[in-house]
PDB file of N, CA and C in Angstrom:
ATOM      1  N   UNK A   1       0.837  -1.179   0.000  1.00  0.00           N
ATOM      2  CA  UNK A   1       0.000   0.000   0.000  1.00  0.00           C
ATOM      3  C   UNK A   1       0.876   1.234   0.000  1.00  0.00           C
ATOM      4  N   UNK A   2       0.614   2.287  -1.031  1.00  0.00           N
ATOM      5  CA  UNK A   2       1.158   3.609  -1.177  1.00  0.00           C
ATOM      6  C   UNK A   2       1.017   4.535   0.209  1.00  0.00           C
ATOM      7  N   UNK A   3       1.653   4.786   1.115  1.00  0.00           N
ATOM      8  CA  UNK A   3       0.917   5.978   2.133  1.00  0.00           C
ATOM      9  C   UNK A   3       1.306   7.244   1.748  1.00  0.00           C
ATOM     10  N   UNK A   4       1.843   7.531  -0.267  1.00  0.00           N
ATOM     11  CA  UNK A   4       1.664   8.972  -0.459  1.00  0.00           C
ATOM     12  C   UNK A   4       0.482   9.533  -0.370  1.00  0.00           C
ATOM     13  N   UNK A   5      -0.078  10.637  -0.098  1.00  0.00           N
ATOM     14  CA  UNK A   5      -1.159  11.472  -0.521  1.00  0.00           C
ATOM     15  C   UNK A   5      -1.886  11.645  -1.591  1.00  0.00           C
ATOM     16  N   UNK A   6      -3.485  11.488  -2.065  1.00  0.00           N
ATOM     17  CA  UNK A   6      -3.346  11.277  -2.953  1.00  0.00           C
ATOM     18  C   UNK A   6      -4.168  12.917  -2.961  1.00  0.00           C
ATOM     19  N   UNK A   7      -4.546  13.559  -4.283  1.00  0.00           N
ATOM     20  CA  UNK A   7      -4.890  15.265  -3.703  1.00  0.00           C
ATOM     21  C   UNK A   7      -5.745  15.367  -5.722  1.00  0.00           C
ATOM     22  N   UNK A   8      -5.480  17.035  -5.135  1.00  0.00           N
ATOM     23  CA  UNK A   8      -6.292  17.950  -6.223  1.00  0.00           C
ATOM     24  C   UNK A   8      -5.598  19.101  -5.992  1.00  0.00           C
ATOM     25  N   UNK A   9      -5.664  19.612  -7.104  1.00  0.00           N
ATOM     26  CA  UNK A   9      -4.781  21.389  -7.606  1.00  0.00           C
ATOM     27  C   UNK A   9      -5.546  21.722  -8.334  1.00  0.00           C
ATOM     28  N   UNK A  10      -6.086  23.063  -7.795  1.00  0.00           N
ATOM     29  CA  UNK A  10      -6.654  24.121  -9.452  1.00  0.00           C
ATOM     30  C   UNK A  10      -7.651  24.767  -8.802  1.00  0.00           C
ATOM     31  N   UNK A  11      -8.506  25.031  -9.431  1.00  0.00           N
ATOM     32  CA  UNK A  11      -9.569  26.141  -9.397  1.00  0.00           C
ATOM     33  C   UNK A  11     -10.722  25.134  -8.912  1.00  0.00           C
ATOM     34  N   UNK A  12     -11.645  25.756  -7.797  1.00  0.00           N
ATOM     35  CA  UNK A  12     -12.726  25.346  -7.435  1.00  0.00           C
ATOM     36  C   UNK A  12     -13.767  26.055  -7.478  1.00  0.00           C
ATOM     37  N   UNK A  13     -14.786  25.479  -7.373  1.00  0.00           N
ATOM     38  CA  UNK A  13     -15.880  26.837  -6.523  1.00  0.00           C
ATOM     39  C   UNK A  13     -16.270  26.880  -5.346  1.00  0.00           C
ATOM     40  N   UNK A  14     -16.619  27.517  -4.836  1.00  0.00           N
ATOM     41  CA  UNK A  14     -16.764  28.176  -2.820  1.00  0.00           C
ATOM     42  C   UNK A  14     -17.795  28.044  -2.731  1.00  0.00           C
ATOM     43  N   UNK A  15     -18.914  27.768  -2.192  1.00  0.00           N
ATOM     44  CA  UNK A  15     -20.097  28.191  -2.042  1.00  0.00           C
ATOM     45  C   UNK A  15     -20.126  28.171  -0.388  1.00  0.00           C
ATOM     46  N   UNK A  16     -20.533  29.089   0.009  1.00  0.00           N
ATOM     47  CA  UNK A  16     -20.821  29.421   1.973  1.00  0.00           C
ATOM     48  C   UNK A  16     -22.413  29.976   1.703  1.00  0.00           C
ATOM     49  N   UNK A  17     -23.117  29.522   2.895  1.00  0.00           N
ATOM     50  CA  UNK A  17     -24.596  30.161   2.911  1.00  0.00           C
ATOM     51  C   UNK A  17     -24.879  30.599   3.057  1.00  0.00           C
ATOM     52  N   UNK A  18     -26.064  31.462   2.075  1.00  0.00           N
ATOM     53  CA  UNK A  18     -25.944  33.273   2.447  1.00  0.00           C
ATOM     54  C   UNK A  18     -25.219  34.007   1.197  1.00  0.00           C
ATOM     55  N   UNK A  19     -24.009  33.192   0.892  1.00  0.00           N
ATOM     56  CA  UNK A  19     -22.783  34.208  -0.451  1.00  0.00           C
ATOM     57  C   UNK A  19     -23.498  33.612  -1.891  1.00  0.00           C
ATOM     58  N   UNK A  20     -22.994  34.440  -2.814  1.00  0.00           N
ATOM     59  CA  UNK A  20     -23.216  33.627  -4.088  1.00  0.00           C
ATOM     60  C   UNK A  20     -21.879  33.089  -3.716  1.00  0.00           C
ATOM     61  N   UNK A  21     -21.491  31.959  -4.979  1.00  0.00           N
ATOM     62  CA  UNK A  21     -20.457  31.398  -5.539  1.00  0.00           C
ATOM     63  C   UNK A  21     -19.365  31.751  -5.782  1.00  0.00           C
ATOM     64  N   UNK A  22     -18.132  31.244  -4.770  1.00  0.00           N
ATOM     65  CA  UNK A  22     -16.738  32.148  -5.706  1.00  0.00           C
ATOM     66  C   UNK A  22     -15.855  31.324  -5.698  1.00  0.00           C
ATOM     67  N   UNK A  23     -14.756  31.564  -7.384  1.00  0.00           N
ATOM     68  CA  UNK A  23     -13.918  30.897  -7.413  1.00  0.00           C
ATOM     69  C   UNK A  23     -12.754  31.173  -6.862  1.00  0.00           C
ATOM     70  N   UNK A  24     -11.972  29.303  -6.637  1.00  0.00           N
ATOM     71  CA  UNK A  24     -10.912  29.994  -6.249  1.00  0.00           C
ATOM     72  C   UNK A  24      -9.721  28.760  -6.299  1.00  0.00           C
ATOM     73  N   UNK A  25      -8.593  29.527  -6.122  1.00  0.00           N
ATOM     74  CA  UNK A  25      -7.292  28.468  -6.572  1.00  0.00           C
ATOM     75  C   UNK A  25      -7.537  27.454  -4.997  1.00  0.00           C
ATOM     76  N   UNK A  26      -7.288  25.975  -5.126  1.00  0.00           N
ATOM     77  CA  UNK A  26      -6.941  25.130  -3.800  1.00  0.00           C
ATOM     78  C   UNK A  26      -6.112  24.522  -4.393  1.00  0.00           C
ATOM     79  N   UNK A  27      -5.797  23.381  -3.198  1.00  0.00           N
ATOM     80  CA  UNK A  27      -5.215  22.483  -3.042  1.00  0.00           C
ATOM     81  C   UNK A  27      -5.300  21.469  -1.941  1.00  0.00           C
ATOM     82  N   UNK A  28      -5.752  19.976  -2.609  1.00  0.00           N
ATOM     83  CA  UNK A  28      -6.177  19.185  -1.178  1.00  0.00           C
ATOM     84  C   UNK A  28      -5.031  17.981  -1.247  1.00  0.00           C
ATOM     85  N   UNK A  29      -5.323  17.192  -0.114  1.00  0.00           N
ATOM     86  CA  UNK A  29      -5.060  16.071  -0.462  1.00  0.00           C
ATOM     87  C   UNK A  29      -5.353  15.011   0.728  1.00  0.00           C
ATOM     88  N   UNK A  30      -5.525  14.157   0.528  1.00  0.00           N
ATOM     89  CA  UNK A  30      -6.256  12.822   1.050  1.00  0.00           C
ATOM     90  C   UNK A  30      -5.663  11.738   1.382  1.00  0.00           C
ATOM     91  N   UNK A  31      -5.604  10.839   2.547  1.00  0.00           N
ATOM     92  CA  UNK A  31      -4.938   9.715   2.860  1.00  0.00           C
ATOM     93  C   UNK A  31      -5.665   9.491   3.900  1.00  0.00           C
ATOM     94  N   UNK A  32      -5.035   8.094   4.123  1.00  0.00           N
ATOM     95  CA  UNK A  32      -5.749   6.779   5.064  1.00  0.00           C
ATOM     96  C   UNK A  32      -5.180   7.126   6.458  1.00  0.00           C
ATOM     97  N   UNK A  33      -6.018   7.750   7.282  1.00  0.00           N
ATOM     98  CA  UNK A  33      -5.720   7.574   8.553  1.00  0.00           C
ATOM     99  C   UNK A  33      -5.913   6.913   9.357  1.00  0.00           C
ATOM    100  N   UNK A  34      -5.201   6.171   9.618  1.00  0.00           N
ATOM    101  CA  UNK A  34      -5.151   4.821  10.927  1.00  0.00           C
ATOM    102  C   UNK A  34      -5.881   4.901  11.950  1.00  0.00           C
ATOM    103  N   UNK A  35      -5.836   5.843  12.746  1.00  0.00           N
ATOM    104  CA  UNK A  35      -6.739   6.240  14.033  1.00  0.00           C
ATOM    105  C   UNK A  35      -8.075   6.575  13.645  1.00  0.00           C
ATOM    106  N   UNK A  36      -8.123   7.279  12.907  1.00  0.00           N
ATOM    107  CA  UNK A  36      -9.628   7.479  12.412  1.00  0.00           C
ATOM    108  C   UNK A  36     -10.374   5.958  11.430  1.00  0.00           C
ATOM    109  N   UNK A  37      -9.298   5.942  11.306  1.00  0.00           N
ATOM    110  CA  UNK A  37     -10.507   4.933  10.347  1.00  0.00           C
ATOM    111  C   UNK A  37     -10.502   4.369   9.284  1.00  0.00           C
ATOM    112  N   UNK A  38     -10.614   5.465   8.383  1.00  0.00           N
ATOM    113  CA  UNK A  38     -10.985   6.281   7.127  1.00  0.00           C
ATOM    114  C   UNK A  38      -9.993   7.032   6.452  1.00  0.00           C
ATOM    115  N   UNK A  39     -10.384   7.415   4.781  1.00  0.00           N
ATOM    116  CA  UNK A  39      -9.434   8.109   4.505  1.00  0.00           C
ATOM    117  C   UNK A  39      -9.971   9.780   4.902  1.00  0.00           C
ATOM    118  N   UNK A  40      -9.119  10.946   5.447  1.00  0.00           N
ATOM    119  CA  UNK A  40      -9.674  11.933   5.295  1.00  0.00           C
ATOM    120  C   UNK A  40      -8.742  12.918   4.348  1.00  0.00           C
ATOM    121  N   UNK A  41      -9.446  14.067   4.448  1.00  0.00           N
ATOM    122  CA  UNK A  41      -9.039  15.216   3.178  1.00  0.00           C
ATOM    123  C   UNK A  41      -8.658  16.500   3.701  1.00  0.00           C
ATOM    124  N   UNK A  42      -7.754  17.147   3.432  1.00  0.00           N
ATOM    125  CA  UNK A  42      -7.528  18.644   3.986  1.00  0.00           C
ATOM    126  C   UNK A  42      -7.200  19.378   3.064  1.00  0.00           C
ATOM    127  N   UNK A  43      -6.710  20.861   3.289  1.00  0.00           N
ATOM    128  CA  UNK A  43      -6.190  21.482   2.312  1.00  0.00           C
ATOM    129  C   UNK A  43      -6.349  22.646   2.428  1.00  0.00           C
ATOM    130  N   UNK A  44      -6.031  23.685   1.504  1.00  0.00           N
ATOM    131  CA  UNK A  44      -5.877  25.057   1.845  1.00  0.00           C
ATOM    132  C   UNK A  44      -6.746  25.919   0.384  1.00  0.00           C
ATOM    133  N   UNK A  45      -7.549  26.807   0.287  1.00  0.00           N
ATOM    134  CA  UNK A  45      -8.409  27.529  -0.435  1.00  0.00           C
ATOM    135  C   UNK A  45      -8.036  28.849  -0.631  1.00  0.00           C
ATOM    136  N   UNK A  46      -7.693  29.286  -1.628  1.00  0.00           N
ATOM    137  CA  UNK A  46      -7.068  30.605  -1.320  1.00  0.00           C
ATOM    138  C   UNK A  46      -8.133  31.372  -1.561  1.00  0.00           C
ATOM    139  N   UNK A  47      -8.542  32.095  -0.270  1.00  0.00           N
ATOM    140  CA  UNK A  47     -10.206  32.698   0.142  1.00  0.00           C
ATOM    141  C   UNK A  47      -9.733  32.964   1.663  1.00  0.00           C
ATOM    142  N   UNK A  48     -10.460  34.061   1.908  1.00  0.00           N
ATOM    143  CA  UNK A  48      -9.882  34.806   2.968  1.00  0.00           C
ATOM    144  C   UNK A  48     -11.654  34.464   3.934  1.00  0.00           C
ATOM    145  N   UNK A  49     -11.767  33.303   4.545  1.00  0.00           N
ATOM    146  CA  UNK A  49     -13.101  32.816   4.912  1.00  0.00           C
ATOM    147  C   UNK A  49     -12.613  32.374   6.750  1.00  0.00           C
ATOM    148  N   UNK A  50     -13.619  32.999   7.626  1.00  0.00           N
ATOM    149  CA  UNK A  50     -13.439  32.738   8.920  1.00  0.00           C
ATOM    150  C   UNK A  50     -13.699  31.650   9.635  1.00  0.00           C
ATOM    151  N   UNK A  51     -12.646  31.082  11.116  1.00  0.00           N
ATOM    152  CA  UNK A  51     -12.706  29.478  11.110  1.00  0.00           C
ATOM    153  C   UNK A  51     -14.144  29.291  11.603  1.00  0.00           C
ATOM    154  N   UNK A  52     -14.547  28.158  11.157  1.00  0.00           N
ATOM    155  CA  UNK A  52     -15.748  27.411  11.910  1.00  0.00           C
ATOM    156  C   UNK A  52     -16.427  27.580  10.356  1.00  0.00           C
ATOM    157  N   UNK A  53     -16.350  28.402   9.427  1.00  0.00           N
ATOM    158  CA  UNK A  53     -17.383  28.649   8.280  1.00  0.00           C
ATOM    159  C   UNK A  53     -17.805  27.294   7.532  1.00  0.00           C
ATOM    160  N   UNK A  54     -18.471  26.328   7.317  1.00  0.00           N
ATOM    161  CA  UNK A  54     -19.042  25.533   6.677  1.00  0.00           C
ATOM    162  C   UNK A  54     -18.921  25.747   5.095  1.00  0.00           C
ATOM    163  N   UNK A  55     -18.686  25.209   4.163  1.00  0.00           N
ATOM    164  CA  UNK A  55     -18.712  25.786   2.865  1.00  0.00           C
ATOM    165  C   UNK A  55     -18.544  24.336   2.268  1.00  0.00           C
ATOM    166  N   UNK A  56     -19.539  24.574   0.718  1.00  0.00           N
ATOM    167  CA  UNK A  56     -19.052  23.311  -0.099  1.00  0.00           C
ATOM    168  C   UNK A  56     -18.562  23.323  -1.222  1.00  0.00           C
ATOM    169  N   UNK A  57     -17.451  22.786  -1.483  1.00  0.00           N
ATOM    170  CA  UNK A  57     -16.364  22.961  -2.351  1.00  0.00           C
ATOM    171  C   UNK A  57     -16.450  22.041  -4.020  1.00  0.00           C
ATOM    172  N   UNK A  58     -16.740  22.395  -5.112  1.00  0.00           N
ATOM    173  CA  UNK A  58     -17.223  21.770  -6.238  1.00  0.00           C
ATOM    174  C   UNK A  58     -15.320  21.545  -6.910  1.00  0.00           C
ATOM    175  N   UNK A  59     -15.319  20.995  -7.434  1.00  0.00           N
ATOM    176  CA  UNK A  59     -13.835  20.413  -8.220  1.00  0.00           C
ATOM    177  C   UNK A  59     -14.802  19.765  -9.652  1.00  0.00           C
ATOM    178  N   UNK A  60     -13.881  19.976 -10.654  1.00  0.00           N
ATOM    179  CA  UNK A  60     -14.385  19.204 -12.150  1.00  0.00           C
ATOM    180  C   UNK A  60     -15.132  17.105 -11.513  1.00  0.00           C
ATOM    181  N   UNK A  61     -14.784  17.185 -10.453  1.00  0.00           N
ATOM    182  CA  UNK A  61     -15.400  15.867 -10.257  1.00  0.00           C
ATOM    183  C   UNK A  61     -16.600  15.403  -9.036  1.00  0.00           C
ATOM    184  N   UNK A  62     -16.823  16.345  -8.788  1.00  0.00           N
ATOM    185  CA  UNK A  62     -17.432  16.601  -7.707  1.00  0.00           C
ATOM    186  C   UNK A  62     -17.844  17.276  -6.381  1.00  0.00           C
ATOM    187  N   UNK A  63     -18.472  17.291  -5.433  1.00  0.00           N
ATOM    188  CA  UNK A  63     -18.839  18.474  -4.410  1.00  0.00           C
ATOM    189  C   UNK A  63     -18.966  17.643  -3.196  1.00  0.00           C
ATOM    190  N   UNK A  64     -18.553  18.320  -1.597  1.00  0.00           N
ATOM    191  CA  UNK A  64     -18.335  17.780  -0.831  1.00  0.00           C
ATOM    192  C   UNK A  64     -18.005  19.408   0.418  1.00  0.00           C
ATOM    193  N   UNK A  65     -18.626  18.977   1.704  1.00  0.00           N
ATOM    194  CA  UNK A  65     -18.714  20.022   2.250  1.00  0.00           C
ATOM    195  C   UNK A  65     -17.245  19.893   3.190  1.00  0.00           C
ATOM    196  N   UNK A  66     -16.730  20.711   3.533  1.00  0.00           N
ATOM    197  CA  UNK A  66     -15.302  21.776   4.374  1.00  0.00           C
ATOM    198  C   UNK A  66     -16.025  22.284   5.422  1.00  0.00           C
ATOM    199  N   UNK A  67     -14.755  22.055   6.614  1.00  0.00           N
ATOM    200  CA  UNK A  67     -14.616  22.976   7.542  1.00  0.00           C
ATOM    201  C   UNK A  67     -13.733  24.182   7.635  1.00  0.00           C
ATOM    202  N   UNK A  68     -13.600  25.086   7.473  1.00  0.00           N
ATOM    203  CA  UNK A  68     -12.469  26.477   8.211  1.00  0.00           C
ATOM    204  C   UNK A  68     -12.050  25.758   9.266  1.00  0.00           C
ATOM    205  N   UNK A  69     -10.472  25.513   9.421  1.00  0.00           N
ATOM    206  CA  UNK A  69      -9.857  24.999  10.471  1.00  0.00           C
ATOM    207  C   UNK A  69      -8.855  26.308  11.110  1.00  0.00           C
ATOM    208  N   UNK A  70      -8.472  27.113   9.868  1.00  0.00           N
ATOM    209  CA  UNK A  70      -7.683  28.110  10.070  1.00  0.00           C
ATOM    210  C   UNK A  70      -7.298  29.031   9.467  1.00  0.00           C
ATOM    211  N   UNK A  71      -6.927  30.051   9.546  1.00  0.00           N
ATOM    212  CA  UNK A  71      -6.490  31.128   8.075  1.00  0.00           C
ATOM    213  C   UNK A  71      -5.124  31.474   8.420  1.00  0.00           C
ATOM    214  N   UNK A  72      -4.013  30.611   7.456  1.00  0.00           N
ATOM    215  CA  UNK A  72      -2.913  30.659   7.301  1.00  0.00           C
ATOM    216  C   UNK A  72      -1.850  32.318   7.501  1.00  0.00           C
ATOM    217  N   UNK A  73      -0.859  32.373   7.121  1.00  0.00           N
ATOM    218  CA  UNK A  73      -0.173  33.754   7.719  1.00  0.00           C
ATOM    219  C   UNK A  73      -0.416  34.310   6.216  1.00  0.00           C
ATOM    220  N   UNK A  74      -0.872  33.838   4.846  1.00  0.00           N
ATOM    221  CA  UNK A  74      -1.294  34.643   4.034  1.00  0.00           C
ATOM    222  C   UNK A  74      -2.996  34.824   4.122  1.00  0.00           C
ATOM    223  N   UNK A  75      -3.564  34.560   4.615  1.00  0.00           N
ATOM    224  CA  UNK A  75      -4.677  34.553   4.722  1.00  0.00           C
ATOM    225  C   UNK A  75      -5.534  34.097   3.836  1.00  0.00           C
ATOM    226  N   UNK A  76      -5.267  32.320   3.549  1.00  0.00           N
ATOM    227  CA  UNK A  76      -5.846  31.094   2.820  1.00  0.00           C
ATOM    228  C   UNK A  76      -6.712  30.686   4.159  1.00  0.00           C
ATOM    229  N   UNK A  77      -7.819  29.881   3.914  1.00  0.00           N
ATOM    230  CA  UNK A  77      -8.518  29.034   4.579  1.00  0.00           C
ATOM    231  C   UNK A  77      -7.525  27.519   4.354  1.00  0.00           C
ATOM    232  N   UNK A  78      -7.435  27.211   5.794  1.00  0.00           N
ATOM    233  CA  UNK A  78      -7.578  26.001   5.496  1.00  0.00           C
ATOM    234  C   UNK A  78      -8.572  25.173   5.783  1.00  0.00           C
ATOM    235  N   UNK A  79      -8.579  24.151   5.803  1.00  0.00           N
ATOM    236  CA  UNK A  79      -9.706  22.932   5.382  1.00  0.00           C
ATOM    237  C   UNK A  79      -9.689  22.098   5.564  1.00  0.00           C
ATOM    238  N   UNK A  80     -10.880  21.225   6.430  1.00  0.00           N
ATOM    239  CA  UNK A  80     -10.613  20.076   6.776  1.00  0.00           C
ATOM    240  C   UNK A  80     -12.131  19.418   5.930  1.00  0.00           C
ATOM    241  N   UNK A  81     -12.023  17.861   5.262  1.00  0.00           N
ATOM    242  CA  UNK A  81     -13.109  17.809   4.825  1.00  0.00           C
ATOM    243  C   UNK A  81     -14.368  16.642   5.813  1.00  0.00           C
ATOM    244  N   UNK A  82     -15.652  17.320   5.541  1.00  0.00           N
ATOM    245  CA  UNK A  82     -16.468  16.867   6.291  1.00  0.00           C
ATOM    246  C   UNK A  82     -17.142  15.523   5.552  1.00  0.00           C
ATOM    247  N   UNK A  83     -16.833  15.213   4.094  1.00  0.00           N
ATOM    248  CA  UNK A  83     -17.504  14.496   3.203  1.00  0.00           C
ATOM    249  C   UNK A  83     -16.740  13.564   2.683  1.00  0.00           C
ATOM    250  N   UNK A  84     -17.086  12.497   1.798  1.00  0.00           N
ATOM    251  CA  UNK A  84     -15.895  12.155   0.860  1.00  0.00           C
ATOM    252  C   UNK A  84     -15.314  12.919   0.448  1.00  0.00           C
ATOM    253  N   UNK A  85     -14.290  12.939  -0.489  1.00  0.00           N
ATOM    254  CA  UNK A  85     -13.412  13.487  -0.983  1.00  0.00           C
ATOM    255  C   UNK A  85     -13.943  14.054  -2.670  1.00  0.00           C
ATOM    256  N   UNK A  86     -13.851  15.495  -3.251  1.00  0.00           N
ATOM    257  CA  UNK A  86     -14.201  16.449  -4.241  1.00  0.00           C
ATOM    258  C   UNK A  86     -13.343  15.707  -5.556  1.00  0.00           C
ATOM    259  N   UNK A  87     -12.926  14.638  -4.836  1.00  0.00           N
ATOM    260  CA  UNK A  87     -11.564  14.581  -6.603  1.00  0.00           C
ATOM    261  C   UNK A  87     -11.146  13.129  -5.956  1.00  0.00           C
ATOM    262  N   UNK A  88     -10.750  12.310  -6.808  1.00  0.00           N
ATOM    263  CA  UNK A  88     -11.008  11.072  -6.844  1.00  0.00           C
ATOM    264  C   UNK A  88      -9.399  10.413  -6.054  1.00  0.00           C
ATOM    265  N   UNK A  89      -9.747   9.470  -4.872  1.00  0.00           N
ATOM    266  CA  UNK A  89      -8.660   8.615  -4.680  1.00  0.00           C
ATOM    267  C   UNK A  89      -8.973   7.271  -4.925  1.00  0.00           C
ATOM    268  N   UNK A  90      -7.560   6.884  -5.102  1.00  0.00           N
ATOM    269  CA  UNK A  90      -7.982   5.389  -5.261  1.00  0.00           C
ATOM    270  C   UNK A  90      -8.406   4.154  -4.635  1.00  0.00           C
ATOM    271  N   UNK A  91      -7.879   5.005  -2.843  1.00  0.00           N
ATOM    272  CA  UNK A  91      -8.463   4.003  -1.928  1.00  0.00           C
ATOM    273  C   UNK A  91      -9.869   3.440  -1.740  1.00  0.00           C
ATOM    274  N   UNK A  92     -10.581   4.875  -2.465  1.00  0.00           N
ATOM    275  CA  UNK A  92     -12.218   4.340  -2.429  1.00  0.00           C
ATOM    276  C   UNK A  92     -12.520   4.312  -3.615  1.00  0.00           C
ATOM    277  N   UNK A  93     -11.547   4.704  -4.669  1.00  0.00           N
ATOM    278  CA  UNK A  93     -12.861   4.468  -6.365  1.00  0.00           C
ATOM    279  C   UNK A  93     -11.933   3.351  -6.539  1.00  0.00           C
ATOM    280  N   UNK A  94     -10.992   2.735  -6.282  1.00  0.00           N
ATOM    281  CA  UNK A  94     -10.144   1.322  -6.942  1.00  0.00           C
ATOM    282  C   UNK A  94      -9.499   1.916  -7.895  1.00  0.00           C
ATOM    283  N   UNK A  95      -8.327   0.901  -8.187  1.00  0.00           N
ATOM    284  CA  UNK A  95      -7.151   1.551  -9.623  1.00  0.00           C
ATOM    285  C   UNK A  95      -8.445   1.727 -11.070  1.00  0.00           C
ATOM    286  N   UNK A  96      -7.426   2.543 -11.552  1.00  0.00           N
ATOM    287  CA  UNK A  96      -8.236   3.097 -12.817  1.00  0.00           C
ATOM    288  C   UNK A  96      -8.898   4.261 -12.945  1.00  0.00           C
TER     289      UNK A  96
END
């Protein structure tokens, strides 16, 4: 078994409730955590969004809701994910 990361780069869309829609550059990535369980997802949104904010994050493959965990020293959100994962790993879709 690989324990690299497996992730996503590029442009998403934001959606928080209440805002319209905004895009924006991320970056996630995803792996199997032992203690938890499961695989989970994190990552950073470059969006200047306050912690605790709920938001769901669309990628060319799909949508999946985020937590605000923190806003970095440039003032990115980071992200923890509350859902499967927005972009495909292989631990749960299988090779291919």
């Amino acid at each position: 078994m690989d324990d690299a990361p497996e992730g996503f780069e590029g442009d998403v869309t934001v959606t928080v409730d209440g805002e319209p829609p905004r895009t924006a550059s991320a970056v996630f990535a995803a792996r199997f955590e032992p203690l938890a369980g499961h695989v989970v997802w994190t990552g950073r949104v470059r969006l200047e969004l306050p912690p605790g904010a709920v938001l769901t994050i669309t990628t060319p493959h799909g949508s999946a809701r985020a937590e605000v965990v923190e806003r970095d020293v440039w003032g990115n959100a980071r992200v923890r994910g509350l859902e499967r994962p927005p972009f495909p790993v292989e631990l749960l879709d299988g090779a291919g």
